[in-house]
PDB file of N, CA and C in Angstrom:
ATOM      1  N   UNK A   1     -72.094   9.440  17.471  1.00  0.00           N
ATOM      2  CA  UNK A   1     -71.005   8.548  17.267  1.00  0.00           C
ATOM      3  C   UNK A   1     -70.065   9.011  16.163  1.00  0.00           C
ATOM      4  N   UNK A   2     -70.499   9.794  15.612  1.00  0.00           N
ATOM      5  CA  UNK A   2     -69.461  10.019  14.160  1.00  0.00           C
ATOM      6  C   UNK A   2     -68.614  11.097  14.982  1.00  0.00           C
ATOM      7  N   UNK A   3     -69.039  11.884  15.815  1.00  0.00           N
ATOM      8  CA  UNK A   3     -67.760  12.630  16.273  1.00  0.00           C
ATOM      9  C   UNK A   3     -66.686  11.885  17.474  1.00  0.00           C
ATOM     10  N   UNK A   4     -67.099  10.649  17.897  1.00  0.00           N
ATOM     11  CA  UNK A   4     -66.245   9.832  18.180  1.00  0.00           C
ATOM     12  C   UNK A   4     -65.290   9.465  17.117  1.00  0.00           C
ATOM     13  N   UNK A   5     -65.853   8.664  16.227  1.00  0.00           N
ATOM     14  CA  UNK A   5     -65.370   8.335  14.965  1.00  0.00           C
ATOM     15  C   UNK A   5     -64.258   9.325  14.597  1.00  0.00           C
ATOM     16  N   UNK A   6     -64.434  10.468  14.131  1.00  0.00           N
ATOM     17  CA  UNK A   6     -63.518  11.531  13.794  1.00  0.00           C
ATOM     18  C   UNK A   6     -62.098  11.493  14.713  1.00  0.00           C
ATOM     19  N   UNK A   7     -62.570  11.831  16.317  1.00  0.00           N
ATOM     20  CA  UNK A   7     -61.314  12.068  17.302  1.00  0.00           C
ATOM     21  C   UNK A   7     -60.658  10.996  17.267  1.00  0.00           C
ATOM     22  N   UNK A   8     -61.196   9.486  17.163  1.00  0.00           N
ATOM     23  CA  UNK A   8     -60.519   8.184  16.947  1.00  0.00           C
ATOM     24  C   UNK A   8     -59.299   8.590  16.020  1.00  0.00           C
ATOM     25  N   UNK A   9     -59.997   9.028  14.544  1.00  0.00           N
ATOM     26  CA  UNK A   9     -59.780   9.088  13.277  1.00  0.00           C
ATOM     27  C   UNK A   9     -58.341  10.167  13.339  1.00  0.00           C
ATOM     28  N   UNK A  10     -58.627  11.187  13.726  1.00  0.00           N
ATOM     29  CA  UNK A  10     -57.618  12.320  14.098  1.00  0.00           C
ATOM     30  C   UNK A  10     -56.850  11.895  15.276  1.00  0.00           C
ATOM     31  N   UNK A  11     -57.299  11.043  16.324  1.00  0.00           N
ATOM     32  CA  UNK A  11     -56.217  10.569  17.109  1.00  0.00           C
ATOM     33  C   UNK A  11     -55.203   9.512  16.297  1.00  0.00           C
ATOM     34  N   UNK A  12     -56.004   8.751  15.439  1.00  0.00           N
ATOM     35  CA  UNK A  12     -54.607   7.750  14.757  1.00  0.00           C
ATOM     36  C   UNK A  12     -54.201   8.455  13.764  1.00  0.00           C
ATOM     37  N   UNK A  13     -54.485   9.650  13.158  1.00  0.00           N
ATOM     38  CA  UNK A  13     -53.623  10.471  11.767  1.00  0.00           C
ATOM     39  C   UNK A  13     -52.274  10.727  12.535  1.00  0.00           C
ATOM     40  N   UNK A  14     -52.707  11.616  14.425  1.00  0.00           N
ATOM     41  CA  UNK A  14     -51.627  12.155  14.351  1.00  0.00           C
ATOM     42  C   UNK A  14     -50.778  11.528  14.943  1.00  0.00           C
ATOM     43  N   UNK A  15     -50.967  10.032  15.880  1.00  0.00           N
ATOM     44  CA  UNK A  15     -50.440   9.165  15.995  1.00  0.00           C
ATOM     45  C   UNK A  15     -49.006   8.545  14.878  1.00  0.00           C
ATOM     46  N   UNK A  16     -49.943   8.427  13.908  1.00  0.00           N
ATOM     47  CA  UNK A  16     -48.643   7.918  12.253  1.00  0.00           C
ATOM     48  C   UNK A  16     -48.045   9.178  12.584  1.00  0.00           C
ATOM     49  N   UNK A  17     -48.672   9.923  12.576  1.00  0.00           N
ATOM     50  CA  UNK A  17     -47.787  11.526  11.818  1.00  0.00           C
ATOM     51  C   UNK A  17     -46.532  11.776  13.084  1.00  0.00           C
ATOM     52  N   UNK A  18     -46.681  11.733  14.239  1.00  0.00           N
ATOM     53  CA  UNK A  18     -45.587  11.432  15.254  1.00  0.00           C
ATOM     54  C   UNK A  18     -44.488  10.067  15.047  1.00  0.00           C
ATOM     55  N   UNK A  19     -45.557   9.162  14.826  1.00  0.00           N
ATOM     56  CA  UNK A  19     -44.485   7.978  14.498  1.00  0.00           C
ATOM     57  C   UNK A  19     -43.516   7.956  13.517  1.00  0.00           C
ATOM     58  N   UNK A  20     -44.148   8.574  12.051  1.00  0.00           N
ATOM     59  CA  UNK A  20     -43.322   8.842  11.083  1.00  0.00           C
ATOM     60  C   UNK A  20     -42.399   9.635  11.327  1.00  0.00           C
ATOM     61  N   UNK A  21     -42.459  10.973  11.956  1.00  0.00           N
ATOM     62  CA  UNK A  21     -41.694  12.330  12.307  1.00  0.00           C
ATOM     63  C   UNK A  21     -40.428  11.097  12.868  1.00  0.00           C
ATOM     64  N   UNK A  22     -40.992  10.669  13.583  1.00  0.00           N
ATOM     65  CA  UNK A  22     -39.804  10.246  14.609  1.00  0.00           C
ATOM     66  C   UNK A  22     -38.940   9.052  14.097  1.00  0.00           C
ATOM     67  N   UNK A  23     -39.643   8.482  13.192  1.00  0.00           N
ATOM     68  CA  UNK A  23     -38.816   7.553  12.280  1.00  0.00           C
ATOM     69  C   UNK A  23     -38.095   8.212  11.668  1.00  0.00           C
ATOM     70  N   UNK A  24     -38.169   9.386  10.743  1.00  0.00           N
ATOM     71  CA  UNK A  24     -37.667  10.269   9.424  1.00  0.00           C
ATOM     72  C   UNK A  24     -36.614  10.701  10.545  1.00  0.00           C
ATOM     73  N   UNK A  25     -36.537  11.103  12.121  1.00  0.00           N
ATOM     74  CA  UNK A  25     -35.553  11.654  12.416  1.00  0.00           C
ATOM     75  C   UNK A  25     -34.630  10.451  12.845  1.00  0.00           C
ATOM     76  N   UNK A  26     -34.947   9.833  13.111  1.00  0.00           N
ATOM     77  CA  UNK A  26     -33.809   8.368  13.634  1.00  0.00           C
ATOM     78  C   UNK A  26     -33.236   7.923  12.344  1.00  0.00           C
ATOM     79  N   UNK A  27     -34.174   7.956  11.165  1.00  0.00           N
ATOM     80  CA  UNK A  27     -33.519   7.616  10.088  1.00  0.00           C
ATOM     81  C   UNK A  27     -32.448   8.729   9.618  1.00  0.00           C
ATOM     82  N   UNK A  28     -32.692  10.123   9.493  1.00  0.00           N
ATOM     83  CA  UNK A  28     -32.202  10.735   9.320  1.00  0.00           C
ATOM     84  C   UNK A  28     -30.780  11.093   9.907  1.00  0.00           C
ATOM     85  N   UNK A  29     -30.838  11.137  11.505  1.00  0.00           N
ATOM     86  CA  UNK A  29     -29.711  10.948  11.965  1.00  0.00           C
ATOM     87  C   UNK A  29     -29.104   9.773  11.406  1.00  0.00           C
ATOM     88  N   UNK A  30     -29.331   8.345  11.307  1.00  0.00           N
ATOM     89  CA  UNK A  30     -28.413   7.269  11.006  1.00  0.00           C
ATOM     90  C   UNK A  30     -27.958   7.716   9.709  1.00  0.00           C
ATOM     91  N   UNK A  31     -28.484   8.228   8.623  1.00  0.00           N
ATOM     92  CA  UNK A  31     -27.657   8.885   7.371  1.00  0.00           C
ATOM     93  C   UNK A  31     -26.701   9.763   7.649  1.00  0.00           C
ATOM     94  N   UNK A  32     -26.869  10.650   8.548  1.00  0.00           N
ATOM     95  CA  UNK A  32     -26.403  11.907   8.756  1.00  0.00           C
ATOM     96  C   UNK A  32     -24.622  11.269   9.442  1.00  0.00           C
ATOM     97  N   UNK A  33     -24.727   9.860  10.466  1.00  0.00           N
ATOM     98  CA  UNK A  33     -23.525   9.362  10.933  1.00  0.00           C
ATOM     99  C   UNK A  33     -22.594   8.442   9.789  1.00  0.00           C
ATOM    100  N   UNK A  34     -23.685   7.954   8.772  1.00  0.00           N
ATOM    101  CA  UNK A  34     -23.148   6.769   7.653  1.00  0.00           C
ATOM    102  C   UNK A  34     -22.282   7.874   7.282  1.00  0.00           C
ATOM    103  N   UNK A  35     -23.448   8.922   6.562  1.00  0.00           N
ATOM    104  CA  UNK A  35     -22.172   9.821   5.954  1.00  0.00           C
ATOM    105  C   UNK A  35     -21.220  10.373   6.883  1.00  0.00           C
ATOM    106  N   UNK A  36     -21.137  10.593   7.597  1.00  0.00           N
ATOM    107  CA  UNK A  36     -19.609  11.307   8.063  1.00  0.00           C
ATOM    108  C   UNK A  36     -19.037  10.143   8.369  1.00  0.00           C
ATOM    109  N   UNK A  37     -18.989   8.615   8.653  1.00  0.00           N
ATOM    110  CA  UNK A  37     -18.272   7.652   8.398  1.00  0.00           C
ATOM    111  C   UNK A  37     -17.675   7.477   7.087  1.00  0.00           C
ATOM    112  N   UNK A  38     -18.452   7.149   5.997  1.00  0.00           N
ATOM    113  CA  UNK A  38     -18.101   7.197   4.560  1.00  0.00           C
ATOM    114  C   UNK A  38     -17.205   8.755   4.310  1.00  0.00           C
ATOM    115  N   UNK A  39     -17.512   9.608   4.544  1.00  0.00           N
ATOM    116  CA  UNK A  39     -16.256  10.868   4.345  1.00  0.00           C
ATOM    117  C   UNK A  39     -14.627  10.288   5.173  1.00  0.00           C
ATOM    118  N   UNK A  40     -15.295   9.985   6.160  1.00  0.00           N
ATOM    119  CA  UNK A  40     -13.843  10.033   6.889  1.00  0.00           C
ATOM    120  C   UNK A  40     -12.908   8.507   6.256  1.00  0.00           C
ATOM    121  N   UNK A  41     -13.931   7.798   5.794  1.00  0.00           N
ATOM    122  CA  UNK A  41     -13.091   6.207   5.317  1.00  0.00           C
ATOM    123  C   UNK A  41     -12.600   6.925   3.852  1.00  0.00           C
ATOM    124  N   UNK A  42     -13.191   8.094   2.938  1.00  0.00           N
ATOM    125  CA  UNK A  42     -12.608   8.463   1.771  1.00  0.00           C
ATOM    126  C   UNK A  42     -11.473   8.824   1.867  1.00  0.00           C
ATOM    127  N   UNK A  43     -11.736   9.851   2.791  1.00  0.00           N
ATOM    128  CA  UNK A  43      -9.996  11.046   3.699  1.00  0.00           C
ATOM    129  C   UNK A  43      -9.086   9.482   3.772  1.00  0.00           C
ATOM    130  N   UNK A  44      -9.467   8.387   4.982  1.00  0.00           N
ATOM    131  CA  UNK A  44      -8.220   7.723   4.903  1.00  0.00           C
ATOM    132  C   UNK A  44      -7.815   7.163   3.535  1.00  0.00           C
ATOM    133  N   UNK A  45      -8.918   6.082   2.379  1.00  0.00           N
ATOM    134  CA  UNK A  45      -8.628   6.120   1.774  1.00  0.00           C
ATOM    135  C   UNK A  45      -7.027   6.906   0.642  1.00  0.00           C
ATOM    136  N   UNK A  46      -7.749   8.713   0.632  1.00  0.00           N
ATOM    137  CA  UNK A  46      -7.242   9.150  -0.117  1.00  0.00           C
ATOM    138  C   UNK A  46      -5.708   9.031   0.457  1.00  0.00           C
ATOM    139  N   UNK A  47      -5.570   9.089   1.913  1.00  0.00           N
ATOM    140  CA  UNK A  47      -4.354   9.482   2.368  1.00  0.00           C
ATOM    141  C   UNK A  47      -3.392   7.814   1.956  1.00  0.00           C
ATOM    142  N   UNK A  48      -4.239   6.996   1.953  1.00  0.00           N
ATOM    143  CA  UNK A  48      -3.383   6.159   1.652  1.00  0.00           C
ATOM    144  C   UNK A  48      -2.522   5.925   0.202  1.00  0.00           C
ATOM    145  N   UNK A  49      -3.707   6.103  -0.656  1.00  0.00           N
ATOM    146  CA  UNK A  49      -3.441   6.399  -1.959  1.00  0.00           C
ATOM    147  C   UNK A  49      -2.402   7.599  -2.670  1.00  0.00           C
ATOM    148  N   UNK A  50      -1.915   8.563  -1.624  1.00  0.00           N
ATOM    149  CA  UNK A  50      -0.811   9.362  -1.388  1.00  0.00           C
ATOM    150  C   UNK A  50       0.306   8.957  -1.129  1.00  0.00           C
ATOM    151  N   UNK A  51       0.329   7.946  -0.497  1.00  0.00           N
ATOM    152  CA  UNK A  51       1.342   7.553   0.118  1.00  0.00           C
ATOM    153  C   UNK A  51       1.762   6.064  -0.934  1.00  0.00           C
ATOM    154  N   UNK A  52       0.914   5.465  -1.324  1.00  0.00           N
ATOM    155  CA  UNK A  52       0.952   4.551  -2.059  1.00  0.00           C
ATOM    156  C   UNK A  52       1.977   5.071  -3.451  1.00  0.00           C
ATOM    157  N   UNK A  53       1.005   6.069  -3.900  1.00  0.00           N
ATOM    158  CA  UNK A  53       2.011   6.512  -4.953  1.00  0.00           C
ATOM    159  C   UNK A  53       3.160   7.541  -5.010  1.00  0.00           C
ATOM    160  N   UNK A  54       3.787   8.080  -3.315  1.00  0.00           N
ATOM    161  CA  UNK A  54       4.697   8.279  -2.887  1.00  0.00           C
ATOM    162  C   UNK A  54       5.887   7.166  -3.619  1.00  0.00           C
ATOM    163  N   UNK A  55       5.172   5.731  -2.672  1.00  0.00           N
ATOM    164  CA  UNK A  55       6.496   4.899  -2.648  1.00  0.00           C
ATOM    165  C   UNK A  55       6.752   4.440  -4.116  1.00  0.00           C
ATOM    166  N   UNK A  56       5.426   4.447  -5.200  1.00  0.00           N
ATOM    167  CA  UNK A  56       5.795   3.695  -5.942  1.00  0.00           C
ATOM    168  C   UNK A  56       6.712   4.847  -6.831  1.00  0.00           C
ATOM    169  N   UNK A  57       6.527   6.011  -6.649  1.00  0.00           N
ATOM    170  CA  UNK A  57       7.484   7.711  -7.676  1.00  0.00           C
ATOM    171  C   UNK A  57       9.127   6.850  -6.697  1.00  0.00           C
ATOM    172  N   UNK A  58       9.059   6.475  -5.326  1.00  0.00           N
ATOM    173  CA  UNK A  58      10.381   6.531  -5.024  1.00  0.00           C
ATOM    174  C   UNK A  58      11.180   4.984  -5.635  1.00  0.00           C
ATOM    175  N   UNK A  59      10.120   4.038  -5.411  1.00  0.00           N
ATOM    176  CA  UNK A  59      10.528   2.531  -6.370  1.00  0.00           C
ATOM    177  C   UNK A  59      11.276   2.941  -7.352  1.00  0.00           C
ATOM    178  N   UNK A  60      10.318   4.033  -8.599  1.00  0.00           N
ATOM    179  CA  UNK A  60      11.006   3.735  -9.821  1.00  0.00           C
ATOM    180  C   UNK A  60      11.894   4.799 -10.086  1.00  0.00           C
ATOM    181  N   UNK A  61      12.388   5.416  -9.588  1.00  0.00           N
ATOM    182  CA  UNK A  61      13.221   6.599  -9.333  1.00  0.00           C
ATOM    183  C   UNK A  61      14.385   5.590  -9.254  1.00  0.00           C
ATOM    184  N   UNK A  62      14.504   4.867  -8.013  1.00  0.00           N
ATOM    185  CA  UNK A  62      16.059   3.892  -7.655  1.00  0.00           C
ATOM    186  C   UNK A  62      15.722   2.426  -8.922  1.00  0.00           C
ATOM    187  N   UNK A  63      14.982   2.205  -9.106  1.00  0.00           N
ATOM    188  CA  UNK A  63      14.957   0.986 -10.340  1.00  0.00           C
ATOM    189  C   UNK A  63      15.962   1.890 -11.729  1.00  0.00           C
ATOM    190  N   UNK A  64      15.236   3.153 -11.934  1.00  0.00           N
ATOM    191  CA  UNK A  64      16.167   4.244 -12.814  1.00  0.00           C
ATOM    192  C   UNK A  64      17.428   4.076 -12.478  1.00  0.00           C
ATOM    193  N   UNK A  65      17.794   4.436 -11.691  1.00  0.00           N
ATOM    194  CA  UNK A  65      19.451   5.078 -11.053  1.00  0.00           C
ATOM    195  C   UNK A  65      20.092   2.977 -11.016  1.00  0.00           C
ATOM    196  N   UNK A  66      19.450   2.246 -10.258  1.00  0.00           N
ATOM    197  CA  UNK A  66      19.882   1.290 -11.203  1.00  0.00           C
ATOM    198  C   UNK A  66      20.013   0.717 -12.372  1.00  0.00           C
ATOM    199  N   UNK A  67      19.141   0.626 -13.429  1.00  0.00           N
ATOM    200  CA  UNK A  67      19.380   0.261 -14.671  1.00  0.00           C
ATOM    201  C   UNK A  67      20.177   1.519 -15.564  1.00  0.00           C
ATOM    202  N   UNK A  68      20.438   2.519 -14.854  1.00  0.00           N
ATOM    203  CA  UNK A  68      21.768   3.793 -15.272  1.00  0.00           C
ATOM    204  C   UNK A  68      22.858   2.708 -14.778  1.00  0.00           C
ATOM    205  N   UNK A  69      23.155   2.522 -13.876  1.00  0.00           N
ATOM    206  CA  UNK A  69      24.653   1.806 -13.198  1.00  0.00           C
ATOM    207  C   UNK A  69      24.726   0.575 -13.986  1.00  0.00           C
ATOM    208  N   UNK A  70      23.881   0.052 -14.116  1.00  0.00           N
ATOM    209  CA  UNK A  70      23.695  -1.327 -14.830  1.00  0.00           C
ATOM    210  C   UNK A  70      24.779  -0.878 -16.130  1.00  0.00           C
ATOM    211  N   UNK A  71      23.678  -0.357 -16.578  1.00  0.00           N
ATOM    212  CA  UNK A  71      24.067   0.124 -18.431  1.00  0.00           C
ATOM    213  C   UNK A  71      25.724   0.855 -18.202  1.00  0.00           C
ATOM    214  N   UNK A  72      26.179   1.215 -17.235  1.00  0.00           N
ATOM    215  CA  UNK A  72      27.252   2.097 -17.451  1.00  0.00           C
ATOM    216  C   UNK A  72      28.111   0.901 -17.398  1.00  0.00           C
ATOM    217  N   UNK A  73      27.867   0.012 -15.852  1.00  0.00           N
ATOM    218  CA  UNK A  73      28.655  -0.953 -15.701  1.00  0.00           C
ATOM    219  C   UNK A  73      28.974  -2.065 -16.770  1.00  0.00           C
ATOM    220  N   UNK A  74      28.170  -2.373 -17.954  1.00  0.00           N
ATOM    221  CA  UNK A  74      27.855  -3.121 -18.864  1.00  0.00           C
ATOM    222  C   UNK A  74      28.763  -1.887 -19.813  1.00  0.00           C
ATOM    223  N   UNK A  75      28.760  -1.043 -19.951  1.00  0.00           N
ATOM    224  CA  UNK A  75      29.457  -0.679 -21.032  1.00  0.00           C
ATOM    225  C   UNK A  75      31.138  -0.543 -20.419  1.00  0.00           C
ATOM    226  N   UNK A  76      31.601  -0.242 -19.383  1.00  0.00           N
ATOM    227  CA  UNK A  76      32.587  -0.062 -18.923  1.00  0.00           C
ATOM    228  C   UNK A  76      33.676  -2.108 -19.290  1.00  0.00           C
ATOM    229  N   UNK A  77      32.199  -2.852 -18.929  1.00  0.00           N
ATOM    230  CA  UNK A  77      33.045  -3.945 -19.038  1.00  0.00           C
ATOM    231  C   UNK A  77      33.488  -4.258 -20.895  1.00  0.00           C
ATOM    232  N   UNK A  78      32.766  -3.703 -21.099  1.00  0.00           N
ATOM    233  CA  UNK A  78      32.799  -3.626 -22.981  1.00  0.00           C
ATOM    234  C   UNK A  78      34.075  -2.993 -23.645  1.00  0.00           C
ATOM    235  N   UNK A  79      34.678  -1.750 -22.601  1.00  0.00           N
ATOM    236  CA  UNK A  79      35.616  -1.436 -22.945  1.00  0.00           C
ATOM    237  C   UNK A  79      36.440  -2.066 -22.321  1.00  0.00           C
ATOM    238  N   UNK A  80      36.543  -2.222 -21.221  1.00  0.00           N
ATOM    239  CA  UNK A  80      38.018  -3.311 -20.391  1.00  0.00           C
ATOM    240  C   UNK A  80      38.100  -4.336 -21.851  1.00  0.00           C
ATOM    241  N   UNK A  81      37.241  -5.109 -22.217  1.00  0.00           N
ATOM    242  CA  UNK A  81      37.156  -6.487 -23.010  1.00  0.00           C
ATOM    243  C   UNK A  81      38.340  -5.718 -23.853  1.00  0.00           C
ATOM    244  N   UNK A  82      37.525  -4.392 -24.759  1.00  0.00           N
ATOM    245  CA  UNK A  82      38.307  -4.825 -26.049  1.00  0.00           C
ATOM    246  C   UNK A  82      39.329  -4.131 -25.559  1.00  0.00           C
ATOM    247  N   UNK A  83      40.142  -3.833 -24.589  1.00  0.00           N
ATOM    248  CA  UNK A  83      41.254  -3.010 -24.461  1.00  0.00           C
ATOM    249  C   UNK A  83      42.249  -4.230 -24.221  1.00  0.00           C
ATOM    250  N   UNK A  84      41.568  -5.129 -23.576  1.00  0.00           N
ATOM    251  CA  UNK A  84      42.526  -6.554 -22.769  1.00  0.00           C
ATOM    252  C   UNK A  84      42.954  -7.306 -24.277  1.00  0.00           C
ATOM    253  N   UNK A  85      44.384  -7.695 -23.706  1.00  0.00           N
ATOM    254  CA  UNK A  85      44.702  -8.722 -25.002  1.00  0.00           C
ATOM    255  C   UNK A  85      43.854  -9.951 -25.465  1.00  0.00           C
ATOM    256  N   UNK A  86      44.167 -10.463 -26.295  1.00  0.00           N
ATOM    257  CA  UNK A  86      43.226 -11.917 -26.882  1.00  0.00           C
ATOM    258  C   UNK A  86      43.921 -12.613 -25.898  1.00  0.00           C
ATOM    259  N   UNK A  87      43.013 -13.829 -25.408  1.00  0.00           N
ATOM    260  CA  UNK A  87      43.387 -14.827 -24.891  1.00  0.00           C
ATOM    261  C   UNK A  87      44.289 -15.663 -25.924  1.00  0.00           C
ATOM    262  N   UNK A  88      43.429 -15.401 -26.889  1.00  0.00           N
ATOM    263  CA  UNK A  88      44.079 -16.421 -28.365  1.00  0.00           C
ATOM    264  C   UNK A  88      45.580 -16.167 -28.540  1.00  0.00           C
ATOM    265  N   UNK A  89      45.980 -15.134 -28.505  1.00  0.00           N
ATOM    266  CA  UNK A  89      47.004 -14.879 -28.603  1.00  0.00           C
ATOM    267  C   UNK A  89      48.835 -14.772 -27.486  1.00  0.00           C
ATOM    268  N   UNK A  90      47.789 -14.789 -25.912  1.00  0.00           N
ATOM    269  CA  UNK A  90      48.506 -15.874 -25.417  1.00  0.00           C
ATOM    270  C   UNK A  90      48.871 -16.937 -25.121  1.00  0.00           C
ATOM    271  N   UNK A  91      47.702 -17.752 -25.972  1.00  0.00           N
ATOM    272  CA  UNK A  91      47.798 -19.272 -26.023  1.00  0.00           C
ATOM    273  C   UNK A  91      48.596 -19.583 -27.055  1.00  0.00           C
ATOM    274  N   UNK A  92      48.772 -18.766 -28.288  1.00  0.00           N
ATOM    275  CA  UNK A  92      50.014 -18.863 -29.365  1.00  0.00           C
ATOM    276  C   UNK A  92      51.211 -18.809 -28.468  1.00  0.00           C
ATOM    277  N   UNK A  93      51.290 -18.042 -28.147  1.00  0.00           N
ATOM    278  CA  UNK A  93      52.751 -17.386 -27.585  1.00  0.00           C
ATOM    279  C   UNK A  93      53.032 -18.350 -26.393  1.00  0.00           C
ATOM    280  N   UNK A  94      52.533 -18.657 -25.589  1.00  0.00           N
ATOM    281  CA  UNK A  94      52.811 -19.479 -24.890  1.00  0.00           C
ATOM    282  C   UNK A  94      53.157 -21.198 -25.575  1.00  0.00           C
ATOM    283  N   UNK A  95      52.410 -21.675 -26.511  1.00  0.00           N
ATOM    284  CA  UNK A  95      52.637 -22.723 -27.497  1.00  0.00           C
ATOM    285  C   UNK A  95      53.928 -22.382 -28.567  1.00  0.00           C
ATOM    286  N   UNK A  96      53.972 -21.625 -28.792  1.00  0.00           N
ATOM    287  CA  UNK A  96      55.881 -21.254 -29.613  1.00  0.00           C
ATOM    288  C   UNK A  96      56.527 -21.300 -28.394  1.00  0.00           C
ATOM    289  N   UNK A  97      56.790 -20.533 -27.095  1.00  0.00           N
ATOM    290  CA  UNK A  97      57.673 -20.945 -25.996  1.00  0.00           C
ATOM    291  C   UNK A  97      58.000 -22.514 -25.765  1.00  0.00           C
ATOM    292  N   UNK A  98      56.580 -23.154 -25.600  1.00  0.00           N
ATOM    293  CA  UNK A  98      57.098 -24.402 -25.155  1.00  0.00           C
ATOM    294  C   UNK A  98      57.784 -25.494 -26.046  1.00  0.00           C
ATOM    295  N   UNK A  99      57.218 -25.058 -27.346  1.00  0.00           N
ATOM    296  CA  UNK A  99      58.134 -25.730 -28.846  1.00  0.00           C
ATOM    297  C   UNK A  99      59.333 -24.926 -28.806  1.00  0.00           C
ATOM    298  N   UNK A 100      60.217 -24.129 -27.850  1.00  0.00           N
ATOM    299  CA  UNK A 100      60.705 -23.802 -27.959  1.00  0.00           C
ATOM    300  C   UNK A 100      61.464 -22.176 -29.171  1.00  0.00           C
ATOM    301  N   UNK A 101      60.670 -21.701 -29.379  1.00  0.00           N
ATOM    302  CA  UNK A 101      60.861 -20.991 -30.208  1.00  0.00           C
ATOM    303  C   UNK A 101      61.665 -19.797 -29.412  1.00  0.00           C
ATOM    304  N   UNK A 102      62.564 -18.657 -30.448  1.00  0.00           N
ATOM    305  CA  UNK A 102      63.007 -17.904 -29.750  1.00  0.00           C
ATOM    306  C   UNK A 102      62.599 -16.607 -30.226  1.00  0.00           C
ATOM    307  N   UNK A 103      63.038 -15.780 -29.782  1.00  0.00           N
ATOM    308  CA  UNK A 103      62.657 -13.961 -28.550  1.00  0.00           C
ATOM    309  C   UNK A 103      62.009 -13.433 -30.459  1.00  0.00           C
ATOM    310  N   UNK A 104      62.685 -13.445 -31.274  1.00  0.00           N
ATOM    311  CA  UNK A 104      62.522 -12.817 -32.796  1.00  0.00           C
ATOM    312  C   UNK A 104      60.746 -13.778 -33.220  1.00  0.00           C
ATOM    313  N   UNK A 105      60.812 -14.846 -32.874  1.00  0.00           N
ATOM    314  CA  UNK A 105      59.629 -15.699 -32.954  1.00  0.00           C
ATOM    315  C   UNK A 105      58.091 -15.572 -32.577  1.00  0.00           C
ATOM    316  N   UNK A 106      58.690 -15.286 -31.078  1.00  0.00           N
ATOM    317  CA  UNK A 106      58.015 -14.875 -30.714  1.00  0.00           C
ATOM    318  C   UNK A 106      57.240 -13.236 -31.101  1.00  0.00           C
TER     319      UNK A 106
END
């Protein structure tokens, strides 16, 4: 009976030892697909993240070139101002006209 015992014994070692093999390879393949899923979601990832900071280099590029026009336009009106006469001073002149004042008075 003990060499029954044994072939039992060696029939269920190599039993696991097939079962395991064949687990380690099913498992193995399912790693082997995660990862090339996880690579290919990085690739899109990265490609997005390219493009992301594409638009945001082109955002602040035209936010630039506007707050340039801004600032020019803001200084351009700075000079019209002080080039234009005082209001104040056609409100005099117009107030001596209507009191009548004349051309030397004025």
């Amino acid at each position: 009976m003990s060499a029954g015992w044994a072939v039992l014994f060696s029939t269920a070692i190599l039993s696991s030892m097939t079962a395991g093999g064949f687990v380690f390879f099913i498992m193995r393949r399912y790693l082997q697909r995660n990862e090339k899923m996880s690579q290919a979601a990085r690739e899109a990832l990265a490609q997005e993240l390219k493009a992301l900071a594409k638009a945001l280099h082109q955002s602040l590029e035209r936010l630039r070139a506007t707050e340039r026009r801004v600032r020019e336009l803001m200084e351009r009106q700075n000079r019209l101002e002080m080039m234009a006469p005082s209001t104040e001073r056609f409100k005099h002149g117009i107030a001596l006209v209507q009191r009548g004042a004349s051309a030397e008075e004025l």
